[in-house]
N, C-alpha and C. Protein backbone atom coordinates (compact mmCIF):
# COMPACT_ATOMS: atom_id res chain seq x y z
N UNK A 1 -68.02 47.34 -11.41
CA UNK A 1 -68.03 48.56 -10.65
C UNK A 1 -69.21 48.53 -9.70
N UNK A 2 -68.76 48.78 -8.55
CA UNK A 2 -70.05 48.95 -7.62
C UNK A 2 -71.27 50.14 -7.59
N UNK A 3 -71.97 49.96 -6.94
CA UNK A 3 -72.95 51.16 -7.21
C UNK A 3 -72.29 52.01 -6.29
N UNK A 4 -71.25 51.99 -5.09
CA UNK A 4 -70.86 52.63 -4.62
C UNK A 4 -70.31 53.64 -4.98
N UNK A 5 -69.45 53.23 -6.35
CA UNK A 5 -68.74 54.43 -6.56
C UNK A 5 -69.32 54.87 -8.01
N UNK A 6 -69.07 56.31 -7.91
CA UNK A 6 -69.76 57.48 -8.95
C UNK A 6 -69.24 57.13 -10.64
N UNK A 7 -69.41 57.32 -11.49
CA UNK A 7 -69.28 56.68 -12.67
C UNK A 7 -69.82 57.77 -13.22
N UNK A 8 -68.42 58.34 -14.65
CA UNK A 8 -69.07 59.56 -15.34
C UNK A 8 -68.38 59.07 -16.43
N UNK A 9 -69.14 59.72 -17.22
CA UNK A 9 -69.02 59.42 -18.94
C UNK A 9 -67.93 60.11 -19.23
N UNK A 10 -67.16 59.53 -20.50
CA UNK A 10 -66.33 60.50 -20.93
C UNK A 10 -66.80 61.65 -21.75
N UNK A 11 -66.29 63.32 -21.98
CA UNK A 11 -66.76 64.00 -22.99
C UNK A 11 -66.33 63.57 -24.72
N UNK A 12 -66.89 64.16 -25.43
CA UNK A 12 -66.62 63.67 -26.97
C UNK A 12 -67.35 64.61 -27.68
N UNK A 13 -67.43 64.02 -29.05
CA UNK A 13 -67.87 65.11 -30.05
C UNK A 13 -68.36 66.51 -29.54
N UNK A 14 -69.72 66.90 -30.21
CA UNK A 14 -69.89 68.42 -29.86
C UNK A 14 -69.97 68.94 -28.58
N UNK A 15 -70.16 68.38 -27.50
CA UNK A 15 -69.87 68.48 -26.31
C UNK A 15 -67.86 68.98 -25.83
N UNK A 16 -67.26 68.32 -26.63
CA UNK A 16 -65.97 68.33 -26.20
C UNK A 16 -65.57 69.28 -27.03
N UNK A 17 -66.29 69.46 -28.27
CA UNK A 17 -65.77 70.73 -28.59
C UNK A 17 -66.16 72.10 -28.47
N UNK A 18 -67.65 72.12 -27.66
CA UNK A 18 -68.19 73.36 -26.94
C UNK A 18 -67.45 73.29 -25.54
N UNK A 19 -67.07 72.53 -25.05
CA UNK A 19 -65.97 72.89 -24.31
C UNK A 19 -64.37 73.38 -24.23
N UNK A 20 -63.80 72.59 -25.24
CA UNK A 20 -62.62 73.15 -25.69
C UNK A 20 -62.39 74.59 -25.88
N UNK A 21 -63.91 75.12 -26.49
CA UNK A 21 -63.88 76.26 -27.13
C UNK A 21 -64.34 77.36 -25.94
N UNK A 22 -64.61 76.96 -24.57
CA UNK A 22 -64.95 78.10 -23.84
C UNK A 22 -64.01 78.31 -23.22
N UNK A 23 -63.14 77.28 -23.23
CA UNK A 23 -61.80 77.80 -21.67
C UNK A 23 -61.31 78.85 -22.42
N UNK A 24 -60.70 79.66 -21.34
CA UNK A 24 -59.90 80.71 -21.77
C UNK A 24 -58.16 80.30 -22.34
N UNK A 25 -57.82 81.00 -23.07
CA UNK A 25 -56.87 81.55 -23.94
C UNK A 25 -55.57 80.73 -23.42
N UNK A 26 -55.88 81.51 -22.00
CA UNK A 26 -53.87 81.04 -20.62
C UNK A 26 -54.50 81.08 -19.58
N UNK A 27 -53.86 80.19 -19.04
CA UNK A 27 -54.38 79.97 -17.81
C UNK A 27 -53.44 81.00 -16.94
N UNK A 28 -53.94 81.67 -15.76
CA UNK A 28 -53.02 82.83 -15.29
C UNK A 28 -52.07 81.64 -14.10
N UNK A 29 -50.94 82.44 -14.51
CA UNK A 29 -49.59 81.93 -13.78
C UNK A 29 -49.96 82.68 -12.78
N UNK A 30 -49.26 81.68 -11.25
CA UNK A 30 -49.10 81.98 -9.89
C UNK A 30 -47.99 82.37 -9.69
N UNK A 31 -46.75 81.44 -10.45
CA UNK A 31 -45.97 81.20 -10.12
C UNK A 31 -45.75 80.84 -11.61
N UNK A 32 -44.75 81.60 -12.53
CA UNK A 32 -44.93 81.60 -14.32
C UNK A 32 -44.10 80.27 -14.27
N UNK A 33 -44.49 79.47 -15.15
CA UNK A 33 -43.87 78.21 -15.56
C UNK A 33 -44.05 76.82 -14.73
N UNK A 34 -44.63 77.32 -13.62
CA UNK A 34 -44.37 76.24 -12.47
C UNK A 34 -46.19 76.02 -11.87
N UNK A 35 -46.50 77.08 -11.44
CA UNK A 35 -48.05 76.88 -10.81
C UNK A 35 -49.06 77.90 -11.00
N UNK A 36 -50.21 77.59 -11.79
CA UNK A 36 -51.27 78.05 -12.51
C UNK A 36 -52.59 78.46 -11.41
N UNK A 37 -53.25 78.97 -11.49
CA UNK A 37 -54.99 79.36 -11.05
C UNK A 37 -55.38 78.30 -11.50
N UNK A 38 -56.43 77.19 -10.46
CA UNK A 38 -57.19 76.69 -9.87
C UNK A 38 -56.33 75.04 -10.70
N UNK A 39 -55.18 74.84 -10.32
CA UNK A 39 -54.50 73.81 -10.92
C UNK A 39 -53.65 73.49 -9.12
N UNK A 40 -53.15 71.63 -9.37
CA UNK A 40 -52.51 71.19 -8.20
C UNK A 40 -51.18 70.71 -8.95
N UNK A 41 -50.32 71.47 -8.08
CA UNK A 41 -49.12 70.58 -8.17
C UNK A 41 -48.67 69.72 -7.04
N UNK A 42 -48.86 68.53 -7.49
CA UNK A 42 -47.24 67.08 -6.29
C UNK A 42 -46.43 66.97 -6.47
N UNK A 43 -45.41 67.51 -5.57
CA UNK A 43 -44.04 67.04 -5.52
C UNK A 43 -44.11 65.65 -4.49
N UNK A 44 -43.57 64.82 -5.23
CA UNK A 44 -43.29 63.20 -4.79
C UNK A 44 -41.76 63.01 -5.27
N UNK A 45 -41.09 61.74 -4.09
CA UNK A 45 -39.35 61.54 -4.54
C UNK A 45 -39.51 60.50 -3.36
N UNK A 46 -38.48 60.18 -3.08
CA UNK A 46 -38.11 59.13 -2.22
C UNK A 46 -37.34 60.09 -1.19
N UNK A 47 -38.02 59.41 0.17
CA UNK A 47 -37.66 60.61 1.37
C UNK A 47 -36.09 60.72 1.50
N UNK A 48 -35.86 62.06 1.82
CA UNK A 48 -34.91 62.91 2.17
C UNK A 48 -34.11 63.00 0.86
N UNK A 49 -34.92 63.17 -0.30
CA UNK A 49 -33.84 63.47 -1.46
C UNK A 49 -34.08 65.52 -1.50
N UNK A 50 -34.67 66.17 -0.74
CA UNK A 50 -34.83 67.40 -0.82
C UNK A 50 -36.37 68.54 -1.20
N UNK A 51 -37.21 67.44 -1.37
CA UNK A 51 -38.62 67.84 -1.57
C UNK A 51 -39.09 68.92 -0.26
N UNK A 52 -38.80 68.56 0.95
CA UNK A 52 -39.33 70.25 1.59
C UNK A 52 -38.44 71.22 1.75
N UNK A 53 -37.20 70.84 1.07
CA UNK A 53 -36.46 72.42 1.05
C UNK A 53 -36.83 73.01 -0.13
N UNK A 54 -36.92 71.86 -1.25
CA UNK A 54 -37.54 73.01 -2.69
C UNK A 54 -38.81 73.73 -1.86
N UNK A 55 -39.55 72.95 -1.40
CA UNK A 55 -41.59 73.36 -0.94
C UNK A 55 -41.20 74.93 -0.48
N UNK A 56 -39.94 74.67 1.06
CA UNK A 56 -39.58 75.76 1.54
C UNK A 56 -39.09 76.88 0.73
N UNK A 57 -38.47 76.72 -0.20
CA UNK A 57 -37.91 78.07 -0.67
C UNK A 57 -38.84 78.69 -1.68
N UNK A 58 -39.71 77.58 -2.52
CA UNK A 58 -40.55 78.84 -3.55
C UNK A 58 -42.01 79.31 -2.41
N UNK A 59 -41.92 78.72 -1.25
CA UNK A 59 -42.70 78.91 -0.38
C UNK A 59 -42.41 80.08 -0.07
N UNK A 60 -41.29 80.30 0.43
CA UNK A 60 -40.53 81.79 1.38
C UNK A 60 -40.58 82.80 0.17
N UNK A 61 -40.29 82.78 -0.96
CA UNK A 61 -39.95 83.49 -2.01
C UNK A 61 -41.67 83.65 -2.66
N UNK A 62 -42.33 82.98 -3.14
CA UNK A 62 -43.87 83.68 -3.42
C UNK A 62 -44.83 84.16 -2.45
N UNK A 63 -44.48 83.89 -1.63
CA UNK A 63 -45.07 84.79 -0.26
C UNK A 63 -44.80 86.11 0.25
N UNK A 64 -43.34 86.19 -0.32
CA UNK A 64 -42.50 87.53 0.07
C UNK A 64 -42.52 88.22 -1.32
N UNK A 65 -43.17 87.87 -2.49
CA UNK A 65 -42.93 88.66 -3.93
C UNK A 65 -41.68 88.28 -4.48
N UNK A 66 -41.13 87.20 -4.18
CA UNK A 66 -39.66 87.29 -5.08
C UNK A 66 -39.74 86.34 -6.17
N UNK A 67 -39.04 86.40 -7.19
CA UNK A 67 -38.36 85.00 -8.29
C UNK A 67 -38.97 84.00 -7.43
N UNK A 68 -39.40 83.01 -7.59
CA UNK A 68 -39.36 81.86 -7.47
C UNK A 68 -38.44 81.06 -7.88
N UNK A 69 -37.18 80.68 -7.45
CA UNK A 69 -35.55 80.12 -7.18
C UNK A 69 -34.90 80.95 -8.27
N UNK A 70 -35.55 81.93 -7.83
CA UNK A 70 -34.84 83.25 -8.68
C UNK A 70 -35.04 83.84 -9.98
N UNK A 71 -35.61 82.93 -10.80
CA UNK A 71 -35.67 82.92 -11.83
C UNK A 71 -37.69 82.64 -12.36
N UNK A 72 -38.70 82.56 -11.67
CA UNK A 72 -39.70 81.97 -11.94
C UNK A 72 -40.55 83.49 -10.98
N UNK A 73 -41.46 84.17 -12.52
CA UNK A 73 -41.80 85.35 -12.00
C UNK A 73 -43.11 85.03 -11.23
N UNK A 74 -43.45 86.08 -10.42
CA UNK A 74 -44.66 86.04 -9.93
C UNK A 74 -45.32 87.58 -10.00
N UNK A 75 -46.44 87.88 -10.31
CA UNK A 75 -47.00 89.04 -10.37
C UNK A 75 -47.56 90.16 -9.14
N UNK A 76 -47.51 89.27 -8.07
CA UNK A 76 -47.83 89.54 -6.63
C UNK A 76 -47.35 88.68 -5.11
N UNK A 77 -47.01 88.84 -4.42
CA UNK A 77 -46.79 88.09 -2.99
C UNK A 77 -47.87 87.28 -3.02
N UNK A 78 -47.74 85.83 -3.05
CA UNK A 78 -48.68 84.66 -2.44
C UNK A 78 -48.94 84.51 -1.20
N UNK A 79 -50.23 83.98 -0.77
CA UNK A 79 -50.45 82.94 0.14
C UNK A 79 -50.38 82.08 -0.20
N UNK A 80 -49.32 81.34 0.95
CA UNK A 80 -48.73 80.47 0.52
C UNK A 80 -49.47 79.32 2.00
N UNK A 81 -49.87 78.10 1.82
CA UNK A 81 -50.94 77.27 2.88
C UNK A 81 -50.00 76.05 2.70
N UNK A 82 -49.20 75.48 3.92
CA UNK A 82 -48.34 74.09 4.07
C UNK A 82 -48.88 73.25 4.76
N UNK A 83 -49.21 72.40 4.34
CA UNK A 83 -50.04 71.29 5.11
C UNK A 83 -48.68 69.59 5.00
N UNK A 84 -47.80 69.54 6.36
CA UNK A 84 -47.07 68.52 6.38
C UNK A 84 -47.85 67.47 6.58
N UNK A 85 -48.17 66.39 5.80
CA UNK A 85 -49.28 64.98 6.24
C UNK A 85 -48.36 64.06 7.00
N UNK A 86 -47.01 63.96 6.96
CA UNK A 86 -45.86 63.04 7.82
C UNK A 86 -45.09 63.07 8.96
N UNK A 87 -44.88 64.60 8.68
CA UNK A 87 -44.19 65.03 10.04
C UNK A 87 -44.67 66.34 10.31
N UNK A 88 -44.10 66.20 11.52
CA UNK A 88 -45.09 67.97 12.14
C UNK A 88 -44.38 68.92 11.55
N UNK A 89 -44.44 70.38 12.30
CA UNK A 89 -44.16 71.59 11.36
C UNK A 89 -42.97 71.80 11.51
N UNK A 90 -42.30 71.17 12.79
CA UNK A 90 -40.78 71.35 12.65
C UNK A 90 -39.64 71.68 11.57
N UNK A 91 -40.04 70.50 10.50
CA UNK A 91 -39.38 70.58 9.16
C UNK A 91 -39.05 71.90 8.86
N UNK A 92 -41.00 72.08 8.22
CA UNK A 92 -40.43 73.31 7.48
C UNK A 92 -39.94 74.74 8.12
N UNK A 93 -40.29 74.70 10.05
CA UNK A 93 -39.80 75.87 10.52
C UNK A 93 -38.54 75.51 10.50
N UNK A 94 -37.42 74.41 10.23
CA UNK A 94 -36.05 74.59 9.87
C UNK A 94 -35.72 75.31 8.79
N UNK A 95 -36.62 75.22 7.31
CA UNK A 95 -36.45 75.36 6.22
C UNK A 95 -36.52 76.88 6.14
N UNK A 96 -37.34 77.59 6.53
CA UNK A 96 -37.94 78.70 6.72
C UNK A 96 -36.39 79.40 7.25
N UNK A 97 -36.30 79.15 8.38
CA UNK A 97 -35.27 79.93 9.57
C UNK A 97 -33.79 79.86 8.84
N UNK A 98 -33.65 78.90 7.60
CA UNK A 98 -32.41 78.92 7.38
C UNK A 98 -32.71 80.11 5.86
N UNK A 99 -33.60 79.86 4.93
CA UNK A 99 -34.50 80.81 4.16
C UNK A 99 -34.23 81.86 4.76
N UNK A 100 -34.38 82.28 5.71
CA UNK A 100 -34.32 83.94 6.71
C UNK A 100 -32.88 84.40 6.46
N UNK A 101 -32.24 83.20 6.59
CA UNK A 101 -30.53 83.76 6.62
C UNK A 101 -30.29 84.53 5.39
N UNK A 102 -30.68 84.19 4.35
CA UNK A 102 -30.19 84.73 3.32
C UNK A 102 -31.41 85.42 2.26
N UNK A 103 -33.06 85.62 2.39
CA UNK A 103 -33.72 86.36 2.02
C UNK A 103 -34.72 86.86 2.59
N UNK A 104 -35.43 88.23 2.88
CA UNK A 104 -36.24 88.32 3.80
C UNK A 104 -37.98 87.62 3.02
N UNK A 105 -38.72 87.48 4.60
CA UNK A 105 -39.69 86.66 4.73
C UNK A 105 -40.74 87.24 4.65
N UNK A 106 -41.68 86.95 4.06
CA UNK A 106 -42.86 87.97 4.60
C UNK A 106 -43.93 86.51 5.63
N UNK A 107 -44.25 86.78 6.73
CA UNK A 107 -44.71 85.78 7.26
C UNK A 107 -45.76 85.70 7.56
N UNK A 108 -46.83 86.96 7.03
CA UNK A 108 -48.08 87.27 7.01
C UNK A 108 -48.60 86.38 6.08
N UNK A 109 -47.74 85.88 5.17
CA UNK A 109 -48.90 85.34 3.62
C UNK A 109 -47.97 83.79 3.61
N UNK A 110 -47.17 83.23 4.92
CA UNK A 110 -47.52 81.85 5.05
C UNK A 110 -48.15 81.48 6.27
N UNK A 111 -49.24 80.50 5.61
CA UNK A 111 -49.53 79.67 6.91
C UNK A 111 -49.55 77.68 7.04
N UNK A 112 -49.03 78.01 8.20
CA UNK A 112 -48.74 76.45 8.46
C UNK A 112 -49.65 75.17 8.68
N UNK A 113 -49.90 74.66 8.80
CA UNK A 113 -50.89 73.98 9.69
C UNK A 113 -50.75 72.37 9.47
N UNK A 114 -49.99 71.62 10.86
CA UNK A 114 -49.97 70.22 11.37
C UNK A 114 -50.99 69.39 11.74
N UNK A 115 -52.15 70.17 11.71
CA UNK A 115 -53.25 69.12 12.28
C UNK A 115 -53.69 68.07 11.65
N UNK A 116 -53.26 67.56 10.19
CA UNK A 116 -53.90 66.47 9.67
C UNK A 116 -52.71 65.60 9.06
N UNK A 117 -51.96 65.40 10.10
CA UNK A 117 -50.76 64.33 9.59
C UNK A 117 -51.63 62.78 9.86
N UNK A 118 -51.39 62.39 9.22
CA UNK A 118 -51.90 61.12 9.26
C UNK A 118 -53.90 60.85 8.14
N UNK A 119 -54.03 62.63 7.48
CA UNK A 119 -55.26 62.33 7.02
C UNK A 119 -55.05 61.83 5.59
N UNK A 120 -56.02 61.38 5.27
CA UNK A 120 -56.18 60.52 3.87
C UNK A 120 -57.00 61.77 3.01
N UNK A 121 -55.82 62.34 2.02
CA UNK A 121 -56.98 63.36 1.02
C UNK A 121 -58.16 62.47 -0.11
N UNK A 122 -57.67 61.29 -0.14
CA UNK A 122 -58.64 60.70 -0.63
C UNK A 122 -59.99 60.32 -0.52
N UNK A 123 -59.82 60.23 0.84
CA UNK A 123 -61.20 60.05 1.54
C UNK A 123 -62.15 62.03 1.87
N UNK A 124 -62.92 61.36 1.43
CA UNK A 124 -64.02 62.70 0.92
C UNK A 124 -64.34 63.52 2.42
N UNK A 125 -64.28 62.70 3.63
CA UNK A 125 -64.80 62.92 4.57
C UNK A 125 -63.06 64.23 5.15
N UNK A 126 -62.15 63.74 4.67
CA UNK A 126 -60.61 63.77 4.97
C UNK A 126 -60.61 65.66 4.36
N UNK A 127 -60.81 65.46 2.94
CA UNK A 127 -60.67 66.29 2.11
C UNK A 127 -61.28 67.62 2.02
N UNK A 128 -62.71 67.35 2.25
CA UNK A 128 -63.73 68.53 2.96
C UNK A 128 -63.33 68.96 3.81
N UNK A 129 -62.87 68.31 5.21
CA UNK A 129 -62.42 69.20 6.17
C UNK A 129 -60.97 69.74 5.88
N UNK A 130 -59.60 69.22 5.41
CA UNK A 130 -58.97 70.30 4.96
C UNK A 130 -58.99 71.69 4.04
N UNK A 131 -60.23 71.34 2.72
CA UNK A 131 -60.71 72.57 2.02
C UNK A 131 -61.25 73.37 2.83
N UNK A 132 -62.60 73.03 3.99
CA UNK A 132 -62.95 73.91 4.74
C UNK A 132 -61.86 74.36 5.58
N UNK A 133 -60.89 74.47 6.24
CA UNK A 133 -60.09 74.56 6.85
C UNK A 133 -59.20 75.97 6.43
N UNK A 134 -58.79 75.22 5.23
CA UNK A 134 -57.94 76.34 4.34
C UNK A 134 -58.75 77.17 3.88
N UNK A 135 -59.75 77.35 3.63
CA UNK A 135 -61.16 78.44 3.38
C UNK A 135 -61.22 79.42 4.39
N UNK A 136 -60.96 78.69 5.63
CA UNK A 136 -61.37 79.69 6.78
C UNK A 136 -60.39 80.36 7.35
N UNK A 137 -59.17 79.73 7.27
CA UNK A 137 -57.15 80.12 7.78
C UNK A 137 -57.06 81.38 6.63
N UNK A 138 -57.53 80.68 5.05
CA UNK A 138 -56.70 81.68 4.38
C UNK A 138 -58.22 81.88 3.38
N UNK A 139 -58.73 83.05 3.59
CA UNK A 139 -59.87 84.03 2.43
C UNK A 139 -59.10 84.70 1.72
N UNK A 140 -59.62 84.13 0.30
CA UNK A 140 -59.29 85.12 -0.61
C UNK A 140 -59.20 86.72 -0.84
């Protein structure tokens, strides 16, 4: 391992179990069953099997207060933040506009944003500027 990169110990004994023991109870659902407070979900598939029409619809639907594909509760209207890294925003304004046909939108609590197709979230330099980004588009 190089000195370059950061190197952390694993937790264990009383350490791992003064930790175990402080998290809380449940983690609060965003989105019940599907997406949690301060947790990431990836959807990955092999292109064009349907991954930004699912993105699009629990997108349109937790933004607007509804089920999440009808069935997946939410306790409040989300902000909901789409960041396409492949293709521009076109996609999902198809996904959206056909979404419109058949449930209403709330379009205040999505936001879009194309500017970092082609960025690497891996790279630290990449990653900071999309967190700052989404910090400043969408305040808590």
């Amino acid at each position: 391992m190089s000195d370059s990169i950061l190197s952390y110990n694993a937790i264990t004994g009383d350490a791992l179990n003064k930790e175990l023991h402080s998290i809380p109870d449940e983690r609060k659902a965003l989105i019940e069953g599907l997406v949690y407070e301060k947790s990431i979900l990836q959807v990955s598939a092999d292109p064009g099997v349907g991954k930004s029409t699912i993105v699009a619809c629990a997108i349109a639907q937790a933004a607007s207060g509804l089920p999440v594909f009808s069935v997946l509760h939410i306790s409040k209207p989300l902000k909901c933040y789409y960041i396409p890294f492949e293709r521009g925003r076109e996609e999902i304004y198809e996904r959206l506009l056909h979404m419109e046909s058949v449930m209403p939108l709330d379009y205040s609590n999505i936001f879009i944003n194309d500017n970092f197709i082609g960025a690497n979230v891996l790279d630290i330099r990449d990653a900071d500027k999309i967190i700052r980004t989404i910090k400043a588009d969408c305040p808590y």
